[in-house]
C-alpha atoms as a PDB file:
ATOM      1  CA  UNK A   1     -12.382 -17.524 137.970  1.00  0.00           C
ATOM      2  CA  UNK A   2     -10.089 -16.911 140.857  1.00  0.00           C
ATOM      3  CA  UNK A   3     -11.413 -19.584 142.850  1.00  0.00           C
ATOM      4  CA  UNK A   4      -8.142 -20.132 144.361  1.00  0.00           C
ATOM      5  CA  UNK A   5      -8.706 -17.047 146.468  1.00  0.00           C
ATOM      6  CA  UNK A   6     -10.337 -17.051 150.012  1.00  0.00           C
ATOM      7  CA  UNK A   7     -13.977 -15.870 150.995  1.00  0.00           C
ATOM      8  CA  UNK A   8     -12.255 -12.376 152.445  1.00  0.00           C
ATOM      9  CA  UNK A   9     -10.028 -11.632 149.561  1.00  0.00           C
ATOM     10  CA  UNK A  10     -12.733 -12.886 146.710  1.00  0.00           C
ATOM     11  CA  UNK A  11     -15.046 -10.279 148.625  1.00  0.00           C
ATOM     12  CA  UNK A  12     -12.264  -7.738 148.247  1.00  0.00           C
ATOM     13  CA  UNK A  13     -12.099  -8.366 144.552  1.00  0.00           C
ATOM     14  CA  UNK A  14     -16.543  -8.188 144.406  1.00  0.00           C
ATOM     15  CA  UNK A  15     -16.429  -5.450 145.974  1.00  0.00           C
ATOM     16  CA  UNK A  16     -13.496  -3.358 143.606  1.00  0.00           C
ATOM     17  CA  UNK A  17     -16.097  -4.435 140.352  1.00  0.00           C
ATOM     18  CA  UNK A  18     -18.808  -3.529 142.328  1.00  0.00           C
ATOM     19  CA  UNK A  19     -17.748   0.128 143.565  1.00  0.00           C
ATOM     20  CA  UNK A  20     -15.933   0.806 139.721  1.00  0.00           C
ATOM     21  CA  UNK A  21     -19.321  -0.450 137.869  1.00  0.00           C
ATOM     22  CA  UNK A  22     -21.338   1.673 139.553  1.00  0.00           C
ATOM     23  CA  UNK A  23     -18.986   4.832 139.442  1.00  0.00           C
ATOM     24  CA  UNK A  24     -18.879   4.167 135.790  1.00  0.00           C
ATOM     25  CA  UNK A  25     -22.767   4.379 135.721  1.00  0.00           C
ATOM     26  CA  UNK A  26     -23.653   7.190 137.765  1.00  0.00           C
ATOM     27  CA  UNK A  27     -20.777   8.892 136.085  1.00  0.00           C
ATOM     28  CA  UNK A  28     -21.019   8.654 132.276  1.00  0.00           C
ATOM     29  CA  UNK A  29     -24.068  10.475 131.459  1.00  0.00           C
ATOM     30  CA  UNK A  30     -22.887  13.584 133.215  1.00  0.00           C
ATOM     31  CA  UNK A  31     -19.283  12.787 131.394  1.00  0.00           C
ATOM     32  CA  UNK A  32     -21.561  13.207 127.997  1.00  0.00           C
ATOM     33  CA  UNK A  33     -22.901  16.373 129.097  1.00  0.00           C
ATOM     34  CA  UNK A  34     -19.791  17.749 130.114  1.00  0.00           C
ATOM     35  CA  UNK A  35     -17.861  16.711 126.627  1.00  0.00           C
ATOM     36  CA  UNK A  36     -20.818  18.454 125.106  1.00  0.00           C
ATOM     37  CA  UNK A  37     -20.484  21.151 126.920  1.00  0.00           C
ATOM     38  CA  UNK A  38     -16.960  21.607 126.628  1.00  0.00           C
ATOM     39  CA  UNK A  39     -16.435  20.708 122.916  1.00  0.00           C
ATOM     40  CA  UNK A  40     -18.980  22.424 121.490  1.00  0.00           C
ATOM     41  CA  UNK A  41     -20.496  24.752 124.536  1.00  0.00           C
ATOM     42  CA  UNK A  42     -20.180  28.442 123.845  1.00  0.00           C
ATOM     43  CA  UNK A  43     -20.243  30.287 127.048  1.00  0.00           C
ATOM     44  CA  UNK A  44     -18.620  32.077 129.891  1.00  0.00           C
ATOM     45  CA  UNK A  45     -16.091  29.580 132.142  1.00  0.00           C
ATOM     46  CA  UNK A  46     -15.720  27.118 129.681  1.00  0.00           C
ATOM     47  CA  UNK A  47     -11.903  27.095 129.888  1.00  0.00           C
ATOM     48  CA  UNK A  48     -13.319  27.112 133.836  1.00  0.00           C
ATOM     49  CA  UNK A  49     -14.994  24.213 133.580  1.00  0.00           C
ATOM     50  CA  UNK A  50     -12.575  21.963 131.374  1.00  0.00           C
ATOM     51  CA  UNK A  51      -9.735  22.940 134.261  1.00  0.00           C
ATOM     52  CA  UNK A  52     -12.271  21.913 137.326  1.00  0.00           C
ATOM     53  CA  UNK A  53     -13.463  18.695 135.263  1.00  0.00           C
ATOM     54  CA  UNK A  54      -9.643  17.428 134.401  1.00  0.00           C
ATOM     55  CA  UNK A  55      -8.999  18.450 138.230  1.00  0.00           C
ATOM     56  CA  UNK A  56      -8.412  14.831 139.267  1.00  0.00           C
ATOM     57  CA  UNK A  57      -6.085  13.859 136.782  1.00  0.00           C
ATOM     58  CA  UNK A  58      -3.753  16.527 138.280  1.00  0.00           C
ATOM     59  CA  UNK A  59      -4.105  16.399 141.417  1.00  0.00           C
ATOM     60  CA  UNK A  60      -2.900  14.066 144.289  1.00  0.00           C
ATOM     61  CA  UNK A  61      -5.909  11.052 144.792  1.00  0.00           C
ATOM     62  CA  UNK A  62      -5.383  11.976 148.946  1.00  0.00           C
ATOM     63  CA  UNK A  63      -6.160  15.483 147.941  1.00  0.00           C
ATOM     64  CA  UNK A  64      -9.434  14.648 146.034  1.00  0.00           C
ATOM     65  CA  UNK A  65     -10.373  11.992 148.892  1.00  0.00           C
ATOM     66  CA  UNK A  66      -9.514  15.050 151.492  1.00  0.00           C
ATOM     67  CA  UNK A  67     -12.226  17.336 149.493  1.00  0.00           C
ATOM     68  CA  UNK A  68     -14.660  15.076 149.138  1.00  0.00           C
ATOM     69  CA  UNK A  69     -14.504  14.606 153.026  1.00  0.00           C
ATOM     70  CA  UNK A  70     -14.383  18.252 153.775  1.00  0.00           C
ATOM     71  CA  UNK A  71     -17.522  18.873 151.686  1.00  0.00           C
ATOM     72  CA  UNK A  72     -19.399  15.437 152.408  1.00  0.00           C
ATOM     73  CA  UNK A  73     -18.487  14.412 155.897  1.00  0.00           C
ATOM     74  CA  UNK A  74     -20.954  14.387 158.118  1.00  0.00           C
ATOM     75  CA  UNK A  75     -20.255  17.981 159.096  1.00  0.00           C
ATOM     76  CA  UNK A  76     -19.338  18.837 155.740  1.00  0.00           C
ATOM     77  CA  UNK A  77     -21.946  22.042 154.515  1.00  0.00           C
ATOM     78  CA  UNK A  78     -23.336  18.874 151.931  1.00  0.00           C
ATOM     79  CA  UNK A  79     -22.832  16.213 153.977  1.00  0.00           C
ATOM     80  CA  UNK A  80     -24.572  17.769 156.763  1.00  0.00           C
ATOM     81  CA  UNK A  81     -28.018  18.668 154.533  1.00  0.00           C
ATOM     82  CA  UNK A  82     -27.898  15.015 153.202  1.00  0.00           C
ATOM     83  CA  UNK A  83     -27.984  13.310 156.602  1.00  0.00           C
ATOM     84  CA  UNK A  84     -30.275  15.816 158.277  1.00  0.00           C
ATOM     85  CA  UNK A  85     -32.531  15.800 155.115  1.00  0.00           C
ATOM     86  CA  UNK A  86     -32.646  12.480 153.531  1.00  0.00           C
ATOM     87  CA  UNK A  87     -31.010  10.332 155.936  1.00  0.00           C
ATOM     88  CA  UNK A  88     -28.038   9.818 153.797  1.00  0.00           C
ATOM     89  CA  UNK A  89     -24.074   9.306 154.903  1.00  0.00           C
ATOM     90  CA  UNK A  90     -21.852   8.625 151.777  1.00  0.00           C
ATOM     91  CA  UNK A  91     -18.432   8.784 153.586  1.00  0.00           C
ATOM     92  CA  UNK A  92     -17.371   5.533 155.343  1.00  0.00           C
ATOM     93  CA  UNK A  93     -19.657   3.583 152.884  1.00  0.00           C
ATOM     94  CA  UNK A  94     -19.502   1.605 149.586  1.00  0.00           C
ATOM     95  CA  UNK A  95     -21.115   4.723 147.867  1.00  0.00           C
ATOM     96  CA  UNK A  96     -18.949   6.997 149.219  1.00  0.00           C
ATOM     97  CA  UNK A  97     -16.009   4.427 147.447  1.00  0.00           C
ATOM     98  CA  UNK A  98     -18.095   4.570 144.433  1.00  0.00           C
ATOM     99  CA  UNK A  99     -18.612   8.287 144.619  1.00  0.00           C
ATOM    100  CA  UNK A 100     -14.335   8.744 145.151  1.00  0.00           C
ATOM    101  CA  UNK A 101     -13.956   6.154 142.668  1.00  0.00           C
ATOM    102  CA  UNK A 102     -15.937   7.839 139.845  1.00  0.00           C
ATOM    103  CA  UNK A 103     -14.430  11.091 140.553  1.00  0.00           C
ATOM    104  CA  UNK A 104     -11.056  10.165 139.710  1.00  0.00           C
ATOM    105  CA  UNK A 105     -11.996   8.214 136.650  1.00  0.00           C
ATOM    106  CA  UNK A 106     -14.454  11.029 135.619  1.00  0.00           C
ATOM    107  CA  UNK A 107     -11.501  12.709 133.227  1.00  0.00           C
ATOM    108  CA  UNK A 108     -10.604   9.698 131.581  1.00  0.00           C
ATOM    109  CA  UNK A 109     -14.316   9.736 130.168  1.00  0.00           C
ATOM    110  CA  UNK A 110     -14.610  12.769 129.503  1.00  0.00           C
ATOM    111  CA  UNK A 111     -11.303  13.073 127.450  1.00  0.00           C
ATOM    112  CA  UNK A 112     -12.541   9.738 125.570  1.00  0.00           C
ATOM    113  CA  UNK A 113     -16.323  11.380 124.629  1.00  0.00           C
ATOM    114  CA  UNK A 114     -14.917  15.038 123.486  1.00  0.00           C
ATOM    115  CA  UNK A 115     -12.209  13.057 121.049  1.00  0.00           C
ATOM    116  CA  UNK A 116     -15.139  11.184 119.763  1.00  0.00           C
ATOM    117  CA  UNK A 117     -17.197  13.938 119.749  1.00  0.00           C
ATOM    118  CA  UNK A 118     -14.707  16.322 118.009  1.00  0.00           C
ATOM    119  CA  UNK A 119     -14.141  13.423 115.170  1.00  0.00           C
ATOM    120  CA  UNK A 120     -18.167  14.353 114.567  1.00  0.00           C
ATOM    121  CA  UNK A 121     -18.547  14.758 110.673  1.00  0.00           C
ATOM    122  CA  UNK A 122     -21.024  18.095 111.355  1.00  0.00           C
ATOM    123  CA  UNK A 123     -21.563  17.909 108.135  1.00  0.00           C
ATOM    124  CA  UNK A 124     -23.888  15.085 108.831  1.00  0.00           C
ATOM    125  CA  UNK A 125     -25.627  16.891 111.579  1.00  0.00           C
ATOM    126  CA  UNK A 126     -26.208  19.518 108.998  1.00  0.00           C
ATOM    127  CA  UNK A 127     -27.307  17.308 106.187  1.00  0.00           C
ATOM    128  CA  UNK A 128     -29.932  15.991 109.382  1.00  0.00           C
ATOM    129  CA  UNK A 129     -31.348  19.827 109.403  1.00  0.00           C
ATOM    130  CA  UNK A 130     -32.173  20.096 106.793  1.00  0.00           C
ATOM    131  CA  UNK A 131     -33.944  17.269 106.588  1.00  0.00           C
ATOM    132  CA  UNK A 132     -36.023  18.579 109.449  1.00  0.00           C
ATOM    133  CA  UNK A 133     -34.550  17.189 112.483  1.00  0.00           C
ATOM    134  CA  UNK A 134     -34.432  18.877 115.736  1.00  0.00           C
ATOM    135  CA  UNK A 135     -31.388  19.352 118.099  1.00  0.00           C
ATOM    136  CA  UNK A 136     -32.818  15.862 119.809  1.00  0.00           C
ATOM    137  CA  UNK A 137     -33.443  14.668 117.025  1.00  0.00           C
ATOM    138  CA  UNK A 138     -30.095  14.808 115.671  1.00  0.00           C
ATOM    139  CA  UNK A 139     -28.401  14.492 118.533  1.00  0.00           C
ATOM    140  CA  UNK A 140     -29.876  10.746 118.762  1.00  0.00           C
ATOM    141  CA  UNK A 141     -30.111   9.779 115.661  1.00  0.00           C
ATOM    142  CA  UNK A 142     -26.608  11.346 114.388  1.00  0.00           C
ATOM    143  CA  UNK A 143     -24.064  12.630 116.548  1.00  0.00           C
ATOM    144  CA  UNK A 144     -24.804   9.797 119.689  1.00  0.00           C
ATOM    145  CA  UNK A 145     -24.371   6.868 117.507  1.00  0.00           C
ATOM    146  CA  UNK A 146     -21.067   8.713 115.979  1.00  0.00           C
ATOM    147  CA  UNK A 147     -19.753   9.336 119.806  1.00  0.00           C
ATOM    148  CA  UNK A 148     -20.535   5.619 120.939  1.00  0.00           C
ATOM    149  CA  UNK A 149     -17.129   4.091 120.277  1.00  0.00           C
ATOM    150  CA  UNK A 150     -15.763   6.848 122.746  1.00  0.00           C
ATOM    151  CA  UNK A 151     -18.445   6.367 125.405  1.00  0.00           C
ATOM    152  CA  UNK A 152     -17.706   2.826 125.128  1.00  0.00           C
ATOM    153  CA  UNK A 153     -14.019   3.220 125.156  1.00  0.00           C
ATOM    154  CA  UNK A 154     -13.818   5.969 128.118  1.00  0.00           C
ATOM    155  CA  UNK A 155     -16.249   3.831 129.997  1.00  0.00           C
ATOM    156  CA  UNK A 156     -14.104   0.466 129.904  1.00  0.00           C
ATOM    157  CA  UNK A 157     -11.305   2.644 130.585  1.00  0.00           C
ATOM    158  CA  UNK A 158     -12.908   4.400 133.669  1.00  0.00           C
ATOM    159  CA  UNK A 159     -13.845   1.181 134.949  1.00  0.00           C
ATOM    160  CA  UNK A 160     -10.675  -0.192 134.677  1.00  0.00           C
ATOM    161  CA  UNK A 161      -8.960   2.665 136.446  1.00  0.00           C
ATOM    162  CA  UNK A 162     -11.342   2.216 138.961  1.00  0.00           C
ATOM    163  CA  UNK A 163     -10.318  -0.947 140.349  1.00  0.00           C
ATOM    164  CA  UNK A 164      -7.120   0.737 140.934  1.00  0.00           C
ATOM    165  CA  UNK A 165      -8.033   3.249 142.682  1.00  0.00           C
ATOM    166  CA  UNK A 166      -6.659   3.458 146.095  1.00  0.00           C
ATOM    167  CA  UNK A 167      -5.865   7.225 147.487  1.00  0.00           C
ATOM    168  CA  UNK A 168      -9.252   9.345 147.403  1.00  0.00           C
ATOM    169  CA  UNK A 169     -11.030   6.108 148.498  1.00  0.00           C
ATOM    170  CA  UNK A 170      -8.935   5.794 151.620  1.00  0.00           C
ATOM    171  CA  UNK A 171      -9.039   8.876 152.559  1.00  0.00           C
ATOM    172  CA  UNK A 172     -13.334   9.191 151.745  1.00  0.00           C
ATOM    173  CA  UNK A 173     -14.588   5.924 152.642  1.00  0.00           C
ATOM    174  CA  UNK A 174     -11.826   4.473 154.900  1.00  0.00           C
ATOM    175  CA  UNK A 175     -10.770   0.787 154.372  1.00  0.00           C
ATOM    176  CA  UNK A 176     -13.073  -1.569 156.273  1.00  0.00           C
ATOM    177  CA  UNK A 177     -13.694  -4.591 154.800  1.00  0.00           C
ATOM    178  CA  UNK A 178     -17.005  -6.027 153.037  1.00  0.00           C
ATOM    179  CA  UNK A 179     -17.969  -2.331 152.895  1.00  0.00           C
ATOM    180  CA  UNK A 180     -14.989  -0.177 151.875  1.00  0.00           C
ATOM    181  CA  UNK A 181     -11.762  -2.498 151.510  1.00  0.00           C
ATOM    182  CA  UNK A 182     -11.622  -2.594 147.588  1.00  0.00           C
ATOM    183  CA  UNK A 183      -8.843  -4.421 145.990  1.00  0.00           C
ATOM    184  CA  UNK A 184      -6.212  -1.765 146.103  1.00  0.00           C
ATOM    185  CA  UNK A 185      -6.585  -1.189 149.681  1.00  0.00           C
ATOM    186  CA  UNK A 186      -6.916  -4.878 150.649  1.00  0.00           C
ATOM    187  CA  UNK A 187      -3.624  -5.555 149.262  1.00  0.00           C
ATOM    188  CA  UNK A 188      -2.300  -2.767 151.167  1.00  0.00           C
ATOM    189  CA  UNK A 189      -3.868  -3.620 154.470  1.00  0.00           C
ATOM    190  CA  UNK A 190      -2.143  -7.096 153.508  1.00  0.00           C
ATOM    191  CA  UNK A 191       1.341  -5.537 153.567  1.00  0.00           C
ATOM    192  CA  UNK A 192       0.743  -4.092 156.563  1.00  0.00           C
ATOM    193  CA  UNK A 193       0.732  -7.480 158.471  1.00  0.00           C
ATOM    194  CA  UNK A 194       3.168 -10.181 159.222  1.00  0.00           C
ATOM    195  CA  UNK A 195       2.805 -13.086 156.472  1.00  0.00           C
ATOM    196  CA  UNK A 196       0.927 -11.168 154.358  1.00  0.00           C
ATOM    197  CA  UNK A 197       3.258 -11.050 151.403  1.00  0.00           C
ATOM    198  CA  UNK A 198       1.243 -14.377 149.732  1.00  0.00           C
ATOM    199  CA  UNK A 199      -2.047 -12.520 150.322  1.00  0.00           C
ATOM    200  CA  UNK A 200      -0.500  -9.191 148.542  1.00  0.00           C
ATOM    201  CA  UNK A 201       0.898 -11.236 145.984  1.00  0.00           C
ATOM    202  CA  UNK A 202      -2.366 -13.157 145.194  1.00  0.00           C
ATOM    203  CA  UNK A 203      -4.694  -9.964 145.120  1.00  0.00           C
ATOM    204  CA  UNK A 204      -1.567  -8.190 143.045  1.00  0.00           C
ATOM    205  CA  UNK A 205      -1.785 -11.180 140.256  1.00  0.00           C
ATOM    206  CA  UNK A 206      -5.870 -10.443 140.250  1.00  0.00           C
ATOM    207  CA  UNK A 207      -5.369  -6.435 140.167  1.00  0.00           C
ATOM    208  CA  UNK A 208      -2.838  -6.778 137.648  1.00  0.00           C
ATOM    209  CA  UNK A 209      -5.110  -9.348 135.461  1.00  0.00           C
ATOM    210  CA  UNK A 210      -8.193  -7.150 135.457  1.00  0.00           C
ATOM    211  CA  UNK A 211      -6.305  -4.218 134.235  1.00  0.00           C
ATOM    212  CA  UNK A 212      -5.066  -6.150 130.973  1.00  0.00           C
ATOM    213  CA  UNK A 213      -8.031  -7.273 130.888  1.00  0.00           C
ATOM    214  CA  UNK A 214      -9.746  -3.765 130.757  1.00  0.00           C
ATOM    215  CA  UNK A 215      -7.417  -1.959 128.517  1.00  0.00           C
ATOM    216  CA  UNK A 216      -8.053  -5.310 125.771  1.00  0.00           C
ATOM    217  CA  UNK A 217     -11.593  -4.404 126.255  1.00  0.00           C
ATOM    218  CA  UNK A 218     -11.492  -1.143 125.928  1.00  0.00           C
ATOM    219  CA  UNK A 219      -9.245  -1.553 122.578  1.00  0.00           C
ATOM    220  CA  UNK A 220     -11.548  -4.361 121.309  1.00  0.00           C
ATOM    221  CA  UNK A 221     -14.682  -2.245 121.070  1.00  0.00           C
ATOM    222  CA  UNK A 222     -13.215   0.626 120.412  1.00  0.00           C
ATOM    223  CA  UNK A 223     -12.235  -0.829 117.129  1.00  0.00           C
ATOM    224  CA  UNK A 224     -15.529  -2.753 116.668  1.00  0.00           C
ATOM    225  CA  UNK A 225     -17.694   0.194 117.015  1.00  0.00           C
ATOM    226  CA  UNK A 226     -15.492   2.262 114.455  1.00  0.00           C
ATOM    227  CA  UNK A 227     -15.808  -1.030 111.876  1.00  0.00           C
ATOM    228  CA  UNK A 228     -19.705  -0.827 112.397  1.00  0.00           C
ATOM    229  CA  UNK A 229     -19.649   2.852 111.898  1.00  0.00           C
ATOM    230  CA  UNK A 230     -17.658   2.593 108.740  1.00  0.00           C
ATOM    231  CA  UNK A 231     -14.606   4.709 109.958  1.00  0.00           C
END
């Protein structure tokens, strides 16, 4: 599959799938927990916390990239304790990408997991009570296995997005290529230059394909799941 692309722009396109998979991974179990927590969470700063976790959706991407820098940069107060404590920079690196990435596509699985969650019969959770099962219990035996087409779903979508995402990774992580330049930002640096318009086109035609082919995905189990499930 794209083999008509050079070594430099197929890296470009290896590294967008690698930087969105692995925002997607790191970021979907805490997108569980915080569709649990918002959907059916009764506490203080819940309205708080749905604002802060939807955040990125309203927000400019430079803005969120700008944060992230300000609070992870090397002199950032995080950033700071991770390289003086562990040894660890994120910005300027393909996990700082990642970590931008998943950000920005951590609403979009959120959203997906509370709808699921919210179209939870509870009457089965109760039925699963009184049977004896604990909260654990129920929660993976019942309600996770009820959520899973929306896990799924916001996770094809997330990665998707991901691939696109061009604003808080540029800011974060910079564009240098092998290690940063993801596909977004290599077809920008490809504008940039003279004669780059086949380049932009080339890596356009392979952004554009992924997405379709991320939003059939994400359709396609989404619907499988539900048939499996009997809804």
């Amino acid at each position: 599959m794209f083999a008509w692309l050079t070594p430099d722009e197929w890296e470009a396109v290896r590294l967008s799938l690698r930087v969105a998979g692995l925002s997607v991974l790191c970021g979907l179990p805490l997108a569980v927990l915080a569709a649990l927590a918002i959907a059916r969470g009764r506490f203080p700063g819940r309205a708080l916390l749905d604002a802060a976790v939807h955040l990125p959706l309203v927000l400019p991407p430079v803005v969120v990239g700008w944060g992230l820098l300000m609070l992870l940069g090397v002199r950032g107060p995080v950033g700071a304790l991770l390289q003086d404590w562990f040894g660890v920079r994120l910005v300027f690196t393909t996990g700082g990408a990642a970590l931008a990435t998943g950000v920005m596509a951590f609403p979009l699985m959120v959203r997906a997991v509370r709808l699921s969650l919210e179209g939870v019969d509870t009457k089965l959770e109760a039925a699963a009570r009184t049977l004896g099962a604990g909260r654990l219990d129920r929660f993976l035996t019942v309600t996770l296995p009820l959520m899973a087409p929306g896990i799924l779903s916001g996770a094809v979508v997330a990665f998707a997005a991901g691939l696109g995402e061009f604003g808080a990774v540029i800011t974060f992580a910079s564009s240098i290529p092998g290690q940063t330049q993801t596909l977004p930002l290599a077809i920008y640096a490809a504008t940039q230059v003279p004669g780059g318009e086949t380049t932009a086109a080339k890596l356009s035609l392979v952004s554009f394909t992924l997405a379709i082919l991320g939003l059939l995905l994400s359709d396609l189990v989404g619907r499988r799941m539900l048939r499996l499930l009997g809804r």
